[in-house]
N, C-alpha and C. Protein backbone atom coordinates (compact mmCIF):
# COMPACT_ATOMS: atom_id res chain seq x y z
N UNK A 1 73.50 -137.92 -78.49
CA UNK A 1 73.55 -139.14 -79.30
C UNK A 1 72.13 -139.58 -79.61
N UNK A 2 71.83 -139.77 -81.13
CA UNK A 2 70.29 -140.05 -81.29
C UNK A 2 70.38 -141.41 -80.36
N UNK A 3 69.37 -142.06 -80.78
CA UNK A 3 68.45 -143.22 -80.10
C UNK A 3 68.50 -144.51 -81.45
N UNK A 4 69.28 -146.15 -80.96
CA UNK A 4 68.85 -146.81 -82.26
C UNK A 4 67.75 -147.20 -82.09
N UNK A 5 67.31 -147.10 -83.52
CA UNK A 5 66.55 -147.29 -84.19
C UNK A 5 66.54 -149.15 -83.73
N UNK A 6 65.00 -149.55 -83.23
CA UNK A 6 64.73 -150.99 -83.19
C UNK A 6 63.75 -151.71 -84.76
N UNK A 7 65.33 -152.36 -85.28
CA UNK A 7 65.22 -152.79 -86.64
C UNK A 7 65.32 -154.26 -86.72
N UNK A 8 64.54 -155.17 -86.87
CA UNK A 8 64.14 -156.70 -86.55
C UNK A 8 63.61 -157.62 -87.65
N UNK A 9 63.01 -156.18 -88.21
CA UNK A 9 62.72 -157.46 -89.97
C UNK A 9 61.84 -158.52 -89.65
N UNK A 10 60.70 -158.16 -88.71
CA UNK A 10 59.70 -159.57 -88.10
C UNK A 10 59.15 -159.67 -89.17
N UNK A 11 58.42 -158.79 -90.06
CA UNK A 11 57.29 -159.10 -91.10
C UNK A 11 58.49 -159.11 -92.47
N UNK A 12 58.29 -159.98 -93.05
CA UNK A 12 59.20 -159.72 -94.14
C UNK A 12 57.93 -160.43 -95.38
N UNK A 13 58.28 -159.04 -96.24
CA UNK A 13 57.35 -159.75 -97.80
C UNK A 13 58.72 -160.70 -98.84
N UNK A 14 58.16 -161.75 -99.44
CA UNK A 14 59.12 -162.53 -100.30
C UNK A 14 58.38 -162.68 -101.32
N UNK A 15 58.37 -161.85 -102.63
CA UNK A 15 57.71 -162.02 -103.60
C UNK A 15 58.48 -163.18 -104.83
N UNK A 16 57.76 -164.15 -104.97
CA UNK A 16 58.66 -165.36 -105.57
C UNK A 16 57.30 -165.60 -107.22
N UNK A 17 58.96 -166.04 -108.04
CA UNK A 17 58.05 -166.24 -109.39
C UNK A 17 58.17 -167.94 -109.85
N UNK A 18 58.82 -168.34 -109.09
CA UNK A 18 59.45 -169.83 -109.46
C UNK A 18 60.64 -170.19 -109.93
N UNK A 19 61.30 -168.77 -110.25
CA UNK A 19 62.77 -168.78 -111.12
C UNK A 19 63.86 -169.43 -109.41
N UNK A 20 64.83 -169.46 -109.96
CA UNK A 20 66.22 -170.11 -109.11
C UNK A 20 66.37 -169.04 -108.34
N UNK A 21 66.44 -167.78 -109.10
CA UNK A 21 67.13 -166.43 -108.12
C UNK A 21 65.91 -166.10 -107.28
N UNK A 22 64.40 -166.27 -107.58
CA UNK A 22 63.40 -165.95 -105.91
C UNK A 22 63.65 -167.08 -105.02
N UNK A 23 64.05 -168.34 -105.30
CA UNK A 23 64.26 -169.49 -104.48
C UNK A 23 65.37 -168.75 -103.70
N UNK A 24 66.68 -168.30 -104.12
CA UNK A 24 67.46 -168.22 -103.35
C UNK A 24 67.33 -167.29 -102.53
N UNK A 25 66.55 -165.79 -103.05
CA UNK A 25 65.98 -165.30 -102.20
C UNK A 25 65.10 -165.30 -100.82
N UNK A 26 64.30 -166.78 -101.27
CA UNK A 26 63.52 -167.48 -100.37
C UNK A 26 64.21 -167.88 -98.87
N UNK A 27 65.28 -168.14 -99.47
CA UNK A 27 66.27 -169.37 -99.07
C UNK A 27 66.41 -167.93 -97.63
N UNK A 28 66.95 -167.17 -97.99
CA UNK A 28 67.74 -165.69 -97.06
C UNK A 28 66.35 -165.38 -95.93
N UNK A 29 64.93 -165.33 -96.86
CA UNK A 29 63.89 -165.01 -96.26
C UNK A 29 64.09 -165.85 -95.16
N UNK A 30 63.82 -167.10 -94.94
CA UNK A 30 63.29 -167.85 -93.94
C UNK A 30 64.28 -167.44 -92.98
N UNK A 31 65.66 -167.47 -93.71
CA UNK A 31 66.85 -167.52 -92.47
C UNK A 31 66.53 -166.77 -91.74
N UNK A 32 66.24 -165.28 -91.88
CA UNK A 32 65.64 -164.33 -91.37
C UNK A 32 64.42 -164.34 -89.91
N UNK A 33 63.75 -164.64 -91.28
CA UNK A 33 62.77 -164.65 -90.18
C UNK A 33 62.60 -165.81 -88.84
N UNK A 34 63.92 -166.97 -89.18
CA UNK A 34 63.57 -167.70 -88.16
C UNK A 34 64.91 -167.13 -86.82
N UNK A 35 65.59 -166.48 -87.28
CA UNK A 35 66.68 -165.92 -86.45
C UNK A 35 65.54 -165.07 -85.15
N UNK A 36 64.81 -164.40 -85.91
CA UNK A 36 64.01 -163.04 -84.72
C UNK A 36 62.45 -163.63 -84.87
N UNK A 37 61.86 -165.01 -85.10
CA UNK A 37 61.12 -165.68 -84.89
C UNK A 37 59.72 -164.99 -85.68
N UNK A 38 60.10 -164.40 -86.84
CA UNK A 38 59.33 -163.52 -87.43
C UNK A 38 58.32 -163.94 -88.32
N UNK A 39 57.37 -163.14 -89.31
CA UNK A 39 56.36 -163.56 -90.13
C UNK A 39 57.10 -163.39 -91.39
N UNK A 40 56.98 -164.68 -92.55
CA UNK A 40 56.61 -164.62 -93.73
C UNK A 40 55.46 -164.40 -94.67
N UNK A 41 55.55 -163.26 -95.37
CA UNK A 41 54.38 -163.56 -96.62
C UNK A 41 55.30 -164.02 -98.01
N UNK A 42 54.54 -164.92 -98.55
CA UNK A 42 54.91 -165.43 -99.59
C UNK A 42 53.89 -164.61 -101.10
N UNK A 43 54.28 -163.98 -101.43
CA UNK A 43 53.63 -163.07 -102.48
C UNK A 43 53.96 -163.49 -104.00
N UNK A 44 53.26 -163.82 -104.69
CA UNK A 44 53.47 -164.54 -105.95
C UNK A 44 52.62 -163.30 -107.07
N UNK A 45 52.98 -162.41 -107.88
CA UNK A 45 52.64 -161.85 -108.48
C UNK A 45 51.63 -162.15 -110.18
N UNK A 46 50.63 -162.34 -110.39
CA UNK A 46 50.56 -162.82 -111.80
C UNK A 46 50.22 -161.44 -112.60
N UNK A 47 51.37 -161.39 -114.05
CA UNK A 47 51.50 -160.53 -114.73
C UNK A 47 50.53 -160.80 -116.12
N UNK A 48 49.20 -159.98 -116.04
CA UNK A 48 48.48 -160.60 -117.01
C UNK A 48 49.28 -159.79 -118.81
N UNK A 49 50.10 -158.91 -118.40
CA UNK A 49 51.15 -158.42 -119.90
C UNK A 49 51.65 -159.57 -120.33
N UNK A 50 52.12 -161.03 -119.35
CA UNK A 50 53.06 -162.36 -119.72
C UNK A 50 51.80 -163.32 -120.35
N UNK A 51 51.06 -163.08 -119.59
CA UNK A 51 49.43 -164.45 -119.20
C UNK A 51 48.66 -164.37 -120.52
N UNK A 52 48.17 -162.83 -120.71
CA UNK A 52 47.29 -162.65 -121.53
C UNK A 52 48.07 -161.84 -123.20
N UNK A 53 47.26 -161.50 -124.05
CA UNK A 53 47.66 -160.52 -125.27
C UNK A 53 46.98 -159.60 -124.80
N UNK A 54 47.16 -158.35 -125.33
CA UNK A 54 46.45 -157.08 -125.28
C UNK A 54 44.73 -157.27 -125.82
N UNK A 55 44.75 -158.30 -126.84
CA UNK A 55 43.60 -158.37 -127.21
C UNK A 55 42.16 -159.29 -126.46
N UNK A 56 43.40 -160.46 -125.54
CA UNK A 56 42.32 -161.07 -124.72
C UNK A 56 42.12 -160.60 -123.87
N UNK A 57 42.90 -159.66 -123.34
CA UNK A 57 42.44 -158.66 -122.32
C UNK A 57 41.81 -157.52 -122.52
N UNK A 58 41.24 -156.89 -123.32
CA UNK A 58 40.24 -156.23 -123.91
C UNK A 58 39.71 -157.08 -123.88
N UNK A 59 39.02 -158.33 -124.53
CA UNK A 59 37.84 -158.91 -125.27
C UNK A 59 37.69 -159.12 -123.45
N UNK A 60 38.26 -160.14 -122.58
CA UNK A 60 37.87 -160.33 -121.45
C UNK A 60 37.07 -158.84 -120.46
N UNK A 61 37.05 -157.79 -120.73
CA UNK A 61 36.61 -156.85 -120.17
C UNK A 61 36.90 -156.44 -118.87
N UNK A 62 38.21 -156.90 -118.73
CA UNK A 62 38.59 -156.76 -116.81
C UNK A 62 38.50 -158.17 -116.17
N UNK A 63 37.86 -159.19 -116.92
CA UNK A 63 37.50 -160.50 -116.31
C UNK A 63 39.28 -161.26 -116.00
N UNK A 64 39.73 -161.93 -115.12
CA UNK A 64 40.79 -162.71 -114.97
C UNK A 64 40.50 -163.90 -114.45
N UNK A 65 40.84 -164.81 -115.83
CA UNK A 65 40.95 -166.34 -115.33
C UNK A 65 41.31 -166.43 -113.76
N UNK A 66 40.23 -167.75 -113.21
CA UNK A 66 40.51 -167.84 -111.73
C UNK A 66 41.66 -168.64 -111.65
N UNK A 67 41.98 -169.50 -113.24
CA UNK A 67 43.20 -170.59 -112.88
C UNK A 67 44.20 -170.01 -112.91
N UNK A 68 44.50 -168.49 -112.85
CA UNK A 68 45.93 -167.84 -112.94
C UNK A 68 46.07 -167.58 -111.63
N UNK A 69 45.20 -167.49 -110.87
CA UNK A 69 45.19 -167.28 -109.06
C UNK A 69 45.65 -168.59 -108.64
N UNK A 70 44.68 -169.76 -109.14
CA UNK A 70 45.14 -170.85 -108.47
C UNK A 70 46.48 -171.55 -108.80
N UNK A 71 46.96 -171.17 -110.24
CA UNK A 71 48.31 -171.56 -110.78
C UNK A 71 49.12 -170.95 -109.89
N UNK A 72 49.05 -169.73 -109.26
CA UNK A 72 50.20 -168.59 -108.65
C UNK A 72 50.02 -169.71 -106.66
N UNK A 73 48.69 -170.31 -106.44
CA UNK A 73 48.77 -170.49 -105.07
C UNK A 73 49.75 -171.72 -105.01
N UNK A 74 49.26 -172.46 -106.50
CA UNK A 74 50.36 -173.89 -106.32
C UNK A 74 51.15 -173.98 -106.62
N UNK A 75 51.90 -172.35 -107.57
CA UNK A 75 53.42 -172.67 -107.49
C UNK A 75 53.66 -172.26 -105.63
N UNK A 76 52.98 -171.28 -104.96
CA UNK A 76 53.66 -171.08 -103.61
C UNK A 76 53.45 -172.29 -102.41
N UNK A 77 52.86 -173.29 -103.09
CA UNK A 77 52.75 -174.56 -101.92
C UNK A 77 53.75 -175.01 -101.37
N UNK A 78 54.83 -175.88 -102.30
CA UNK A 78 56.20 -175.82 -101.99
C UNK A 78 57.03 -175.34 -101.34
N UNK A 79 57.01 -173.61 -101.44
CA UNK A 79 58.12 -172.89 -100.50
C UNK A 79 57.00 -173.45 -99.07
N UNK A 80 55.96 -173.45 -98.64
CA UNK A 80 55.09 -173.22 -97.35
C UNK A 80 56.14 -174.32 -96.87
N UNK A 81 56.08 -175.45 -97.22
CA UNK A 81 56.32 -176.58 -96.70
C UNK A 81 57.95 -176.41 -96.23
N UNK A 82 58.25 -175.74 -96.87
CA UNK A 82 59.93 -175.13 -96.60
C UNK A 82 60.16 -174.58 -95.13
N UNK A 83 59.02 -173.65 -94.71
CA UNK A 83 59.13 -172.73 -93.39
C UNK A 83 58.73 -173.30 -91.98
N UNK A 84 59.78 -172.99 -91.21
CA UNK A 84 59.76 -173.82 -89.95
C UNK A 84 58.78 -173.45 -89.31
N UNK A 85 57.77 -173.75 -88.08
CA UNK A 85 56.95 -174.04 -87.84
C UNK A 85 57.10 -172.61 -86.74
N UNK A 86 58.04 -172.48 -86.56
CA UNK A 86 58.29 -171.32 -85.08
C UNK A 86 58.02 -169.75 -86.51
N UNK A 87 58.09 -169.82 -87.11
CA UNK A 87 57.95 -168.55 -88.17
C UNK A 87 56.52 -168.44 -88.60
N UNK A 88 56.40 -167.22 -88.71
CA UNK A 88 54.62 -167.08 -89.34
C UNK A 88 54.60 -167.29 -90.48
N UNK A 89 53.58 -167.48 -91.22
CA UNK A 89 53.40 -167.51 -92.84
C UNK A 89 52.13 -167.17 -93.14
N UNK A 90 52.15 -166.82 -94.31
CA UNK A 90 50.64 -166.16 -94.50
C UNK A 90 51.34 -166.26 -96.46
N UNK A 91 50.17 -166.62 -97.14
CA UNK A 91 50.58 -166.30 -98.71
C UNK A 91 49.37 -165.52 -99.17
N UNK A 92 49.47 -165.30 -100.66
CA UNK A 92 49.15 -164.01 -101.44
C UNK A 92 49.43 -164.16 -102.64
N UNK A 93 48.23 -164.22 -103.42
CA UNK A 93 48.58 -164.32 -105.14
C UNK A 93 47.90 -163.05 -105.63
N UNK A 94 48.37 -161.85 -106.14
CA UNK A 94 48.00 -160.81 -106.80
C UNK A 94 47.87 -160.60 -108.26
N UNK A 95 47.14 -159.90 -108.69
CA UNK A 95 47.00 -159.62 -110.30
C UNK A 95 47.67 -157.98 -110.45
N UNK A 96 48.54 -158.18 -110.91
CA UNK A 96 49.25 -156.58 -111.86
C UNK A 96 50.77 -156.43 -112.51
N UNK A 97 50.89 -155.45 -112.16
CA UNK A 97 52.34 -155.37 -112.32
C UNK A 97 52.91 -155.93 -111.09
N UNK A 98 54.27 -156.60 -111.85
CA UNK A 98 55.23 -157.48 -110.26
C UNK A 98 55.63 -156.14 -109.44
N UNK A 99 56.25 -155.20 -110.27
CA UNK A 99 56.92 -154.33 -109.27
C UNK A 99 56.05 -153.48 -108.64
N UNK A 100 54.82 -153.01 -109.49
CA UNK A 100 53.90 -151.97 -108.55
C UNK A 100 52.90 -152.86 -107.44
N UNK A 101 52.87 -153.91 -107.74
CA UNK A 101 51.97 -154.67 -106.95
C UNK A 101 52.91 -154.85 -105.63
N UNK A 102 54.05 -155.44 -106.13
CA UNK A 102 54.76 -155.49 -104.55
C UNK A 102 55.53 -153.97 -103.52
N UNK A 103 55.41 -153.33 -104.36
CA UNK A 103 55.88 -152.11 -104.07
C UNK A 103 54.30 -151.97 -103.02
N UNK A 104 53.16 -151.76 -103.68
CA UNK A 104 52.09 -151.30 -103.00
C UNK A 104 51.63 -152.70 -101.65
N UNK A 105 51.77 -153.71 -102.03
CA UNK A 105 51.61 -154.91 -100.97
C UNK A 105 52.18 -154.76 -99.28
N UNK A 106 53.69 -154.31 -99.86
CA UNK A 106 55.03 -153.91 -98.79
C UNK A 106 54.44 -152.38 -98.41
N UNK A 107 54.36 -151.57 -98.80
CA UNK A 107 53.98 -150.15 -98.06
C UNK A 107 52.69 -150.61 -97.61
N UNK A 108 51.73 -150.72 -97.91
CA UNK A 108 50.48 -150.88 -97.50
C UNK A 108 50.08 -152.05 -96.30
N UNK A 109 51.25 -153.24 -95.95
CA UNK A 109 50.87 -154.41 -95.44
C UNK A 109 51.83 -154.05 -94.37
N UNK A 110 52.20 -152.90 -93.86
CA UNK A 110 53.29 -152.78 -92.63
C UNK A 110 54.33 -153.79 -92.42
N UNK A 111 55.20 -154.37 -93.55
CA UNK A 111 56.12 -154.69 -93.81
C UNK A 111 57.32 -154.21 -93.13
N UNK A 112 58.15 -154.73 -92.72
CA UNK A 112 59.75 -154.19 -92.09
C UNK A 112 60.46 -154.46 -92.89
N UNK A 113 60.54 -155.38 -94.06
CA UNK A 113 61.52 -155.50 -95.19
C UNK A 113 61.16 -156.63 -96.12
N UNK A 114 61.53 -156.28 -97.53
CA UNK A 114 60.98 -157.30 -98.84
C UNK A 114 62.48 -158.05 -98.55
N UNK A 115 62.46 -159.44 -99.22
CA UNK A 115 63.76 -160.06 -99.91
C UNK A 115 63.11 -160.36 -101.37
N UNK A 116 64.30 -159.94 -101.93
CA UNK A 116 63.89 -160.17 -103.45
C UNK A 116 64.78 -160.97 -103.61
N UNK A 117 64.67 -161.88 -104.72
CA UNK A 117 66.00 -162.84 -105.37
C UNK A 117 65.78 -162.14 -106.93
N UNK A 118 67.54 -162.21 -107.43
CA UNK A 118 67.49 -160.95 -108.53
C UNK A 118 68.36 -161.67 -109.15
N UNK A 119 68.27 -161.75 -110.65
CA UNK A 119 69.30 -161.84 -111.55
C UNK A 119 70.59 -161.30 -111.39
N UNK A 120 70.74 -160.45 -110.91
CA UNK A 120 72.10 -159.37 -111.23
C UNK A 120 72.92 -159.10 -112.43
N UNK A 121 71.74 -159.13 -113.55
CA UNK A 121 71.98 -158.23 -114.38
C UNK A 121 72.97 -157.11 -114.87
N UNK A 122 72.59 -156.09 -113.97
CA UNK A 122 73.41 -155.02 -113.81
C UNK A 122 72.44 -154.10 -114.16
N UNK A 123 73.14 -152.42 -113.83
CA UNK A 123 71.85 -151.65 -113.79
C UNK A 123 71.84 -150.97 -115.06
N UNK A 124 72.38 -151.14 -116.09
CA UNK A 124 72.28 -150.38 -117.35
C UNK A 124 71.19 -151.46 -118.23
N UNK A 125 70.75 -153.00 -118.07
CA UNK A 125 70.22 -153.91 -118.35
C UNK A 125 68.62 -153.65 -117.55
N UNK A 126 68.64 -153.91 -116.46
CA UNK A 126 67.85 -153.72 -115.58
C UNK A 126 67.04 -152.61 -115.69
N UNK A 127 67.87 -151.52 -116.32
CA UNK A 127 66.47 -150.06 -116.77
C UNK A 127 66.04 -150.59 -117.99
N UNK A 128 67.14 -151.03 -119.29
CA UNK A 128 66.29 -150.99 -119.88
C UNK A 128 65.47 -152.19 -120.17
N UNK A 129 65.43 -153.30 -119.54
CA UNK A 129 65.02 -154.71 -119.31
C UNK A 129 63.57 -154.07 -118.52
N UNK A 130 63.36 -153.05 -117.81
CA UNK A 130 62.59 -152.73 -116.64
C UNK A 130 62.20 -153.52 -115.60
N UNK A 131 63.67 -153.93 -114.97
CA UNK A 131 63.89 -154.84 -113.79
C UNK A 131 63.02 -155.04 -112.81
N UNK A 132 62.06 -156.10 -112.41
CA UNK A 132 61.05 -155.89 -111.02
C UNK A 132 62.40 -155.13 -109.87
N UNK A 133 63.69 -156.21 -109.73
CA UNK A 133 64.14 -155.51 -108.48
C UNK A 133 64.63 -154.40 -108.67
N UNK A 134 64.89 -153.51 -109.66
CA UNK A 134 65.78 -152.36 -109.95
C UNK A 134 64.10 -151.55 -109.36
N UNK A 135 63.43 -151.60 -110.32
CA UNK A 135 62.00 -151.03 -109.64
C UNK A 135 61.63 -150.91 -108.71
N UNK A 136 61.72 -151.73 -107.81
CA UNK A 136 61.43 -152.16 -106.31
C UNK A 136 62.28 -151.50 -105.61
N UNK A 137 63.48 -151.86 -105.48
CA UNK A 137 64.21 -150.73 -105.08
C UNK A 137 64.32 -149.29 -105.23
N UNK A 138 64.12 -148.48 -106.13
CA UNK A 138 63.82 -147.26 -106.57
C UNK A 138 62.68 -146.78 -105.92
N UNK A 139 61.27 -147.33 -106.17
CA UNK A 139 60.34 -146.95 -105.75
C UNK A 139 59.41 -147.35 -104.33
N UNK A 140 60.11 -148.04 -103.37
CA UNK A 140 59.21 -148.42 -102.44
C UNK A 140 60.16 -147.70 -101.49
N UNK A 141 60.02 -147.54 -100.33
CA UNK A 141 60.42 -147.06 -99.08
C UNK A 141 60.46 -148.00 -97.73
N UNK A 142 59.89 -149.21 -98.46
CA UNK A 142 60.55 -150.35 -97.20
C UNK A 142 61.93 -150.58 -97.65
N UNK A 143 62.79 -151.05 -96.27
CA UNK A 143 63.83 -152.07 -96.93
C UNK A 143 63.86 -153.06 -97.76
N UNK A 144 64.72 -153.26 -98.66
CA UNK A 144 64.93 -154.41 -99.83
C UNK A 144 66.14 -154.89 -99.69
N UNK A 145 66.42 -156.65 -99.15
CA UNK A 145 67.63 -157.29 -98.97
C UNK A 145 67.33 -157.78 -100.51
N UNK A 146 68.30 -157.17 -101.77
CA UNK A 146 68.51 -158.24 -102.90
C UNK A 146 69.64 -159.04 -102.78
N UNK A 147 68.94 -160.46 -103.18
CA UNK A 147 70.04 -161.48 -102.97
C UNK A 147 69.98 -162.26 -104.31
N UNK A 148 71.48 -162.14 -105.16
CA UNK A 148 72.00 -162.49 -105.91
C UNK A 148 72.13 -164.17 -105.79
């Protein structure tokens, strides 16, 4: 008989955009992590394809407004104030793509599992929409709780 596997979900990434469905996602995160007394990161992605045009991003030369960092820290102020005091927290505002950024955040940050909050769409929408969670799921190798 193999051996189980000790699966606890202490570090959990919660990449949130401000929409209803990462809140509710949020919502699952904390539960989580306060059940097995675990760490939150709160990961807020800024997509300079939404932020910028193709052209101010050329003319900028790689440069990124600092107020798109600080816009991404003060939408995540709010959830902080949400997380009980016995849970870790740590936040994170990144510049790229949502899905490759959190894909690489979660493999790279020894993560035990993302919660995403997801439209539920469906997956014929979601490819061709090019879904962060359809993405996320496909391509990362941590666990992903999506919560509808």
């Amino acid at each position: 008989m193999a051996a189980v596997e000790d699966v606890r979900y202490r570090k959990i990434l919660v990449p949130l955009d401000g929409s209803v469905e990462s809140e509710r996602g949020f919502r699952h995160a904390v539960y989580l992590a306060s059940l097995v007394r675990g760490e939150l990161t709160l990961l807020h992605v800024v997509d300079l394809n939404r932020k910028m045009s193709m052209l101010e991003r050329s003319m900028a030369g790689g440069y990124v407004p600092t107020e798109f960092k600080e816009q991404g820290y003060k939408l995540l102020q709010p959830y902080t104030k949400q997380v009980p005091e016995e849970v870790g927290l740590d936040t994170m505002v990144q510049i790229g793509s949502p899905a490759d950024v959190i894909v690489d955040v979660a493999e790279n940050g020894g993560f035990s599992m993302i919660v995403l909050g997801t439209r539920g769409l469906g997956t014929l929408q979601d490819v061709i929409l090019g879904g962060v969670s359809h993405s996320v799921l496909h391509h990362c190798s941590v666990p992903v709780l999506l919560v509808r």
